[in-house]
Protein backbone atom coordinates (compact mmCIF):
# COMPACT_ATOMS: atom_id res chain seq x y z
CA UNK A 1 24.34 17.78 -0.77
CA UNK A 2 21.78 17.48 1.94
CA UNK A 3 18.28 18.22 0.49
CA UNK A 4 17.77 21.35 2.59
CA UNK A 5 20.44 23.19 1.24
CA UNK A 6 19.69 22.28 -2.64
CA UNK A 7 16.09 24.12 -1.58
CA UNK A 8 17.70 26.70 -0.62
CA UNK A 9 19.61 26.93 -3.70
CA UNK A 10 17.18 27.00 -5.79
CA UNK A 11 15.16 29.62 -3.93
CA UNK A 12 18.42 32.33 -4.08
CA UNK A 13 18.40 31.61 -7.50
CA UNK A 14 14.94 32.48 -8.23
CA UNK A 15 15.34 35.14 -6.04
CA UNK A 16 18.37 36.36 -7.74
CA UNK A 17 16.30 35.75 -11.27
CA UNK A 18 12.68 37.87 -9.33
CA UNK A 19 15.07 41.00 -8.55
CA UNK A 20 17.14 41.23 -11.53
CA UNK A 21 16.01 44.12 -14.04
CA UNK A 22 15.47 42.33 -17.20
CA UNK A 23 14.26 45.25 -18.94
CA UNK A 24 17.13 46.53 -20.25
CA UNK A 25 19.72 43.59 -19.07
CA UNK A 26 22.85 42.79 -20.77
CA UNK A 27 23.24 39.79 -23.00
CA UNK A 28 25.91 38.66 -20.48
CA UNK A 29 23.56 39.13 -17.57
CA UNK A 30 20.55 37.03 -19.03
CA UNK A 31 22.63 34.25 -19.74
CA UNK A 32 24.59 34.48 -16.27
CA UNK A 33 21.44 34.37 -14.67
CA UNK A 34 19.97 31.17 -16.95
CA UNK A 35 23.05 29.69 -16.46
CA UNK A 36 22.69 30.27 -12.80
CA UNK A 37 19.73 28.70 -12.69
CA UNK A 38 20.35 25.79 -14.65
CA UNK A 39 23.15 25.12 -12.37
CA UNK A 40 20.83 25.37 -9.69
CA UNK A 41 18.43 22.70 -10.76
CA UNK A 42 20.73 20.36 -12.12
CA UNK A 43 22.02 20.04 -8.87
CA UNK A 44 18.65 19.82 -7.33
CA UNK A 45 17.59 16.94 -10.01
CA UNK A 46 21.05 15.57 -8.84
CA UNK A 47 20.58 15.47 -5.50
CA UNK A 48 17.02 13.20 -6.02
CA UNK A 49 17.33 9.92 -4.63
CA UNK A 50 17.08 7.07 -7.60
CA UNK A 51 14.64 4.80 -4.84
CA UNK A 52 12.44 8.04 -4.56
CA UNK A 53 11.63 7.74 -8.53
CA UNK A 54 11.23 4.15 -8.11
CA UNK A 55 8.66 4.44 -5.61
CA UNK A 56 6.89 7.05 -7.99
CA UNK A 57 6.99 4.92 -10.86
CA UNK A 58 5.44 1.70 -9.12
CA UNK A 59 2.72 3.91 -7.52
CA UNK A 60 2.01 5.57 -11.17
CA UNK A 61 1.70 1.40 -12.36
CA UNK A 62 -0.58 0.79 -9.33
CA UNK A 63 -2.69 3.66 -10.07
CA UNK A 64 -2.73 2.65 -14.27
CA UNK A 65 -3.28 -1.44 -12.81
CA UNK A 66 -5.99 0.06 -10.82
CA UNK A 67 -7.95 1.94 -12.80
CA UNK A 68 -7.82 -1.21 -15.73
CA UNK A 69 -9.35 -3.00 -13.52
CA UNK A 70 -12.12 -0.84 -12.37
CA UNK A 71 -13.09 -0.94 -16.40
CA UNK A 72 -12.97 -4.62 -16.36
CA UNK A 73 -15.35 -4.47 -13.17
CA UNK A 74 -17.63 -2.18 -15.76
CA UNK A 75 -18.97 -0.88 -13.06
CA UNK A 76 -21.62 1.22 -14.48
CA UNK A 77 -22.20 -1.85 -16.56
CA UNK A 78 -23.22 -3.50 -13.27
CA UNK A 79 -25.49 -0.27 -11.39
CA UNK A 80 -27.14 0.67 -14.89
CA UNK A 81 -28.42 -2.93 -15.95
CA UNK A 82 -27.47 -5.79 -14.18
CA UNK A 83 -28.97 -4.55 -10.92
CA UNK A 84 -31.82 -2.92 -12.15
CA UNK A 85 -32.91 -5.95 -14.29
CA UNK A 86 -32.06 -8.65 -11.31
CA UNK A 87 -34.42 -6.33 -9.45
CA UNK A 88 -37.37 -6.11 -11.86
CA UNK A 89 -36.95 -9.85 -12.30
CA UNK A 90 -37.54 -10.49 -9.37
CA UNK A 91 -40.17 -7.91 -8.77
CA UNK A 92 -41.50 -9.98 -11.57
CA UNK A 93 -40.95 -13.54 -9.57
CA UNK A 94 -43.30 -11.81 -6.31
CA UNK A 95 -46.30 -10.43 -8.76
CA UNK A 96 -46.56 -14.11 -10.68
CA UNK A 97 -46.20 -15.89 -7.24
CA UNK A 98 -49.27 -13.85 -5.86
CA UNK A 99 -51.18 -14.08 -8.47
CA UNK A 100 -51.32 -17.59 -8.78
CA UNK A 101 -51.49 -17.91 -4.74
CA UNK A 102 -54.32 -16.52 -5.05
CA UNK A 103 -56.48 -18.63 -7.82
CA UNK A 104 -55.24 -21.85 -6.18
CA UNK A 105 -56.56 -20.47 -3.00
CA UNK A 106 -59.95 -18.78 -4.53
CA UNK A 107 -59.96 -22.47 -6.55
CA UNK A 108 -59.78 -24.31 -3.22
CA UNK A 109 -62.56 -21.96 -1.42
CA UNK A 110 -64.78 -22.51 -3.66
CA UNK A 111 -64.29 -26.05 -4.36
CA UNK A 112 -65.05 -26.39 -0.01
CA UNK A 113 -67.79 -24.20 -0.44
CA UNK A 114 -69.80 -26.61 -2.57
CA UNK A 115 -72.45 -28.76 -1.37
CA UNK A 116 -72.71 -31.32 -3.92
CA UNK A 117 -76.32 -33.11 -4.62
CA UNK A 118 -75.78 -34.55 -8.13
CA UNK A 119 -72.05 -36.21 -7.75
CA UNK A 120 -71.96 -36.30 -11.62
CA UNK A 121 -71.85 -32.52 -11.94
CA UNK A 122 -70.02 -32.19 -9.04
CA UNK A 123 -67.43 -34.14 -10.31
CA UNK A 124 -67.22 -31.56 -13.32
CA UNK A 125 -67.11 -28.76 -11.39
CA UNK A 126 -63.89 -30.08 -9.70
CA UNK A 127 -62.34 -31.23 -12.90
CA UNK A 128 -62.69 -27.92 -13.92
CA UNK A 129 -61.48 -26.58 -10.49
CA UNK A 130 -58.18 -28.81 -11.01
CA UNK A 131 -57.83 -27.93 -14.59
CA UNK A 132 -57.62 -23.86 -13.41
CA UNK A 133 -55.66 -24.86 -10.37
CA UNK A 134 -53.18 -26.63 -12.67
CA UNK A 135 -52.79 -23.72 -15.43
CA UNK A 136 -51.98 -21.11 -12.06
CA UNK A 137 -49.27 -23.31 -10.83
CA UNK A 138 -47.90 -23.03 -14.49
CA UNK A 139 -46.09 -19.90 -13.17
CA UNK A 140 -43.47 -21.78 -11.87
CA UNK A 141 -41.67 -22.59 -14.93
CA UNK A 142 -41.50 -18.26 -16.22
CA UNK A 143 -40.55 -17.55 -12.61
CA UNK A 144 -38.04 -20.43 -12.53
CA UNK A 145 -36.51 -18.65 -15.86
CA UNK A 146 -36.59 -15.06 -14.21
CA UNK A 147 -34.78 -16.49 -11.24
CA UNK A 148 -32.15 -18.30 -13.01
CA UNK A 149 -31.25 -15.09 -15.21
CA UNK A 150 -30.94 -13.45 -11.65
CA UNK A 151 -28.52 -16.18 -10.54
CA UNK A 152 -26.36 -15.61 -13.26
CA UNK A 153 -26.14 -11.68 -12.86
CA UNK A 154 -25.51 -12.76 -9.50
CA UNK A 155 -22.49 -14.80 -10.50
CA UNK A 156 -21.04 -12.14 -13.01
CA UNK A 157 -20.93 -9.79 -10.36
CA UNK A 158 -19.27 -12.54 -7.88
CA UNK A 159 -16.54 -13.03 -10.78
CA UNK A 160 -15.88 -9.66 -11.29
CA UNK A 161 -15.79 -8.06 -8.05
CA UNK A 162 -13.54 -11.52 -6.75
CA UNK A 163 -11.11 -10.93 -9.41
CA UNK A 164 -10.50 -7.22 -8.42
CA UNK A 165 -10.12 -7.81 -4.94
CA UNK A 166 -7.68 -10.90 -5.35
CA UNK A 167 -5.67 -8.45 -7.98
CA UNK A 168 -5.62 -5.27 -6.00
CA UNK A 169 -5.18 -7.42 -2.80
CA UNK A 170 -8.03 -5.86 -1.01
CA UNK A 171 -9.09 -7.46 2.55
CA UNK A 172 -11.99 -7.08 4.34
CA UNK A 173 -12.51 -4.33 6.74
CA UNK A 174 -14.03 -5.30 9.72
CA UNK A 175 -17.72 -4.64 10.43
CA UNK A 176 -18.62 -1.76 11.80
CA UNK A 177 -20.79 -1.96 15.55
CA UNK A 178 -24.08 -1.48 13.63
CA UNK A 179 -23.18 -4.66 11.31
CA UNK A 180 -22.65 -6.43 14.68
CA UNK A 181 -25.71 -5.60 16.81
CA UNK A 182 -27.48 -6.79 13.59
CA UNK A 183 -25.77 -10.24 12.85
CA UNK A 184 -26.23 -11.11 16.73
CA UNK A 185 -29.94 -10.25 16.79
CA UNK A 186 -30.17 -12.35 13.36
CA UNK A 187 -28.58 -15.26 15.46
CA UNK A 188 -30.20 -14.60 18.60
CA UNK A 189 -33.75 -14.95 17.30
CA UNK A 190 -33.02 -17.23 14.27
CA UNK A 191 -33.70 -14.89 11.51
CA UNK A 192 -31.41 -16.73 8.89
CA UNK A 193 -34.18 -17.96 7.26
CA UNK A 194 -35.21 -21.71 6.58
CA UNK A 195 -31.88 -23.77 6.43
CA UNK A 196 -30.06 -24.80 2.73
CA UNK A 197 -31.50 -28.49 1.90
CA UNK A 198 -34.54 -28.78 3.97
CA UNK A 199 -35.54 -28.06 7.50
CA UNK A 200 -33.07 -29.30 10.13
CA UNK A 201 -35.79 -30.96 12.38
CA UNK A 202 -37.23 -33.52 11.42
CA UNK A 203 -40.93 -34.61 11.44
CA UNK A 204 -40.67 -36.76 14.42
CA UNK A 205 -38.80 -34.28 16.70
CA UNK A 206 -42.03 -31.53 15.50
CA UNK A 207 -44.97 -34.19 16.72
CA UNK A 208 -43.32 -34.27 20.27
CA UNK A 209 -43.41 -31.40 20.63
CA UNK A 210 -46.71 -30.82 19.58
CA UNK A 211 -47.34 -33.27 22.03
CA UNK A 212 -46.30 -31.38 25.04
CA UNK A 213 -48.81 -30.42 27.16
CA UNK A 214 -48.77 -26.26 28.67
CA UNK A 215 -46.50 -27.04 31.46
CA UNK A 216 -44.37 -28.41 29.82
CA UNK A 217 -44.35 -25.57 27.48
CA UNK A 218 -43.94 -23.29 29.86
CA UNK A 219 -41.27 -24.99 31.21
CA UNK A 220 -39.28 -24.49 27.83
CA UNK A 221 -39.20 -21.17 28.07
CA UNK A 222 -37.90 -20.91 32.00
């Protein structure tokens, strides 16, 4: 029975069961009317395509597969500590790099500031310039443990967030204009940063053109 009809089925039949007086029905006339109904929604459950619920039930496993593995991804896991302790890490990385910029440079100031007359104590005073200069640069090894437990929060993250997308089958959308515009002004005036491994240029190709003289300069730029 097409599907339109069995609506409209079931719809006289509640109707039928809205205008009946039930007050002070009959036995007889209740149970015509449930059986009525019944009737009426057997067929309707009948008439249900099998594919239909088949469809249903692999979305409802989706949706259960799904939300599994947004627990694995713990997200909150990831926003309430991961994140904010990669960010004070690094915070942390900036603070110890300045301050020990800045003794090796007040070190190095002073150290050209001296005049010496007596090379004996000047030779102290530098020793003991070196020695400070030597316990600032000690930063290196706290910030080079701060930076590797970023790394690795970095690489749980990567883990997680690759194995939902390869389960769930997500692709990439594409980027939006704004991501665009951005990328090709990165490119355009070679904001990328220094390159992975070392400069590209090497030391000879940066002497020539030191070398060059202002037309020639100038001329780069026509």
């Amino acid at each position: 029975m097409p599907a339109a009809e069995v609506a409209a089925r079931v719809r006289e039949s509640l109707q039928s069961v809205k205008a009946a007086d039930l007050k002070d029905a009959q036995l007889f006339e209740v149970l015509r009317l449930a059986q009525q109904l019944t009737d009426t929604m057997q067929m309707f459950f009948g008439s249900l395509d099998t594919s239909i619920h088949a469809e249903f039930h692999a979305i409802a496993e989706y949706i259960a597969r799904t939300r599994d593995e947004i627990a694995q991804l713990r997200p909150n896991d990831i926003k309430e500590q991961r994140i904010p302790v990669a960010g004070a890490e690094l915070e942390a990385v900036v603070q110890d790099t300045e301050k020990a910029t800045e003794s090796i440079m007040a070190e190095a100031e002073a150290l050209m500031s001296l005049e010496p007359t007596d090379m004996e104590s000047y030779k102290g005073e530098v020793d003991m310039a070196m020695c400070r200069i030597i316990e600032a640069c000690a930063f290196q090894d706290l910030s080079g443990q701060r930076v590797s437990k970023v790394v690795g929060s970095l690489r749980h993250i990567e883990e997680r967030v690759a194995r939902f997308a390869s389960t769930m089958g997500v692709l990439d959308a594409e980027a939006t204009e704004t991501e665009k515009a951005e990328e090709e002004r990165r490119q355009k005036l070679h904001l990328n940063g220094p390159a992975m491994g070392g400069p590209e240029t090497d030391q000879t190709s940066v002497d020539d053109l030191m070398a060059l003289d202002q037309d020639s300069i100038d001329a780069l730029f026509d």
